[in-house]
C-alpha atoms as a PDB file:
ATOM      1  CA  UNK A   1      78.300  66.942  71.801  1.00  0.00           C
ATOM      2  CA  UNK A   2      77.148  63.501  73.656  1.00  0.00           C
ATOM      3  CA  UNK A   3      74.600  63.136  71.062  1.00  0.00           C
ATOM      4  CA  UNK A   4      77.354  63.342  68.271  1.00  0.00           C
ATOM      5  CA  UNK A   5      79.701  60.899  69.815  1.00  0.00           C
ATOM      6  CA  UNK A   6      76.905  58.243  70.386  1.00  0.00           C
ATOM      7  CA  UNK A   7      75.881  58.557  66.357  1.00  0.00           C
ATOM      8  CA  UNK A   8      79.457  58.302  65.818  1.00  0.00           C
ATOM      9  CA  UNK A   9      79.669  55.652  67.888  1.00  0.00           C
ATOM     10  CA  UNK A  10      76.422  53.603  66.947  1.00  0.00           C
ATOM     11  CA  UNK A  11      77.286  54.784  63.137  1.00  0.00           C
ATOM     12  CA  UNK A  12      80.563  54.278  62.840  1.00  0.00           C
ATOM     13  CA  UNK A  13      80.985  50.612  63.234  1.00  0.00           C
ATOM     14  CA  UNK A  14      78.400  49.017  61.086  1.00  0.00           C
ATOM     15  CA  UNK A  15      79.713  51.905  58.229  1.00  0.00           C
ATOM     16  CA  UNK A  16      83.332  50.736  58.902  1.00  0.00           C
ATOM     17  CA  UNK A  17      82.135  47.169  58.241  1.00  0.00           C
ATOM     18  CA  UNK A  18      80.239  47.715  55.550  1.00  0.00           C
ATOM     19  CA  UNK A  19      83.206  49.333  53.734  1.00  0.00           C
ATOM     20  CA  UNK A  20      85.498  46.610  54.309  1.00  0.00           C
ATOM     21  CA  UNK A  21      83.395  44.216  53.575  1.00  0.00           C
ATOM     22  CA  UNK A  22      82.323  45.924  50.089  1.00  0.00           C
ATOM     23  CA  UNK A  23      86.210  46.307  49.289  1.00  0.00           C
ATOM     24  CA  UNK A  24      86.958  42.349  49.845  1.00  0.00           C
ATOM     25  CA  UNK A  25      83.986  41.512  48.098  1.00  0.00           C
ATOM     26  CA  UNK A  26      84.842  44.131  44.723  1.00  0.00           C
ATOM     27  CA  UNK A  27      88.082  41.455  44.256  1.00  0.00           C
ATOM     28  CA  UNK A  28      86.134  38.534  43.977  1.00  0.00           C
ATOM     29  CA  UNK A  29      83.076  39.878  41.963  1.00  0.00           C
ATOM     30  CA  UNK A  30      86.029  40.930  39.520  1.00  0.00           C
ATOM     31  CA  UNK A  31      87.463  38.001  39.240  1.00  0.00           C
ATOM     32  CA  UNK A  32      83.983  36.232  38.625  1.00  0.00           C
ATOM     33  CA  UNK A  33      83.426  38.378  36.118  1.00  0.00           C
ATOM     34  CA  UNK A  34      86.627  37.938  34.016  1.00  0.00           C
ATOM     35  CA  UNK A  35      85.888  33.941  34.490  1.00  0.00           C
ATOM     36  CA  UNK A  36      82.353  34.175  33.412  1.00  0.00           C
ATOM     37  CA  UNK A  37      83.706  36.544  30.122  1.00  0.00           C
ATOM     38  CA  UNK A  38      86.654  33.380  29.994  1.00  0.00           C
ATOM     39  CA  UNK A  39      84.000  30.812  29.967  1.00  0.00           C
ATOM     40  CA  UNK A  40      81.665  32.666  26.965  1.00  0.00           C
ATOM     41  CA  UNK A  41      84.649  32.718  25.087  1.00  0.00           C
ATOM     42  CA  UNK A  42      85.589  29.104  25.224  1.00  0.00           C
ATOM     43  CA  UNK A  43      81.988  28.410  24.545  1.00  0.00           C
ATOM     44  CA  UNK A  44      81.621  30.373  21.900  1.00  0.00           C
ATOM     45  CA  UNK A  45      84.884  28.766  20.162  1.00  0.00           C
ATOM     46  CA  UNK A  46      83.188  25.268  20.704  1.00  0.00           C
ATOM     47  CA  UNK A  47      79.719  26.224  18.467  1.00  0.00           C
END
């Protein structure tokens, strides 16, 4: 049972992080990518 609550432990944090991290980041990379699709348009309107 120690051995479970020190992976948990160890684990649990750096998992915890990663997750938030990945869910702020998803936002942004969306965004990006509608800008990026935005910008292809208005370049391809300019040709």
């Amino acid at each position: 049972m120690e051995e479970l609550t020190t992976y948990v432990a160890n684990l649990g944090f750096p998992i915890a992080v990663s997750i938030y991290l990945l869910v702020r980041i998803e936002g942004k990379l969306e965004n990006l990518s509608v800008s990026i699709n935005e910008l292809t348009k208005a370049i391809a309107s300019m040709k």
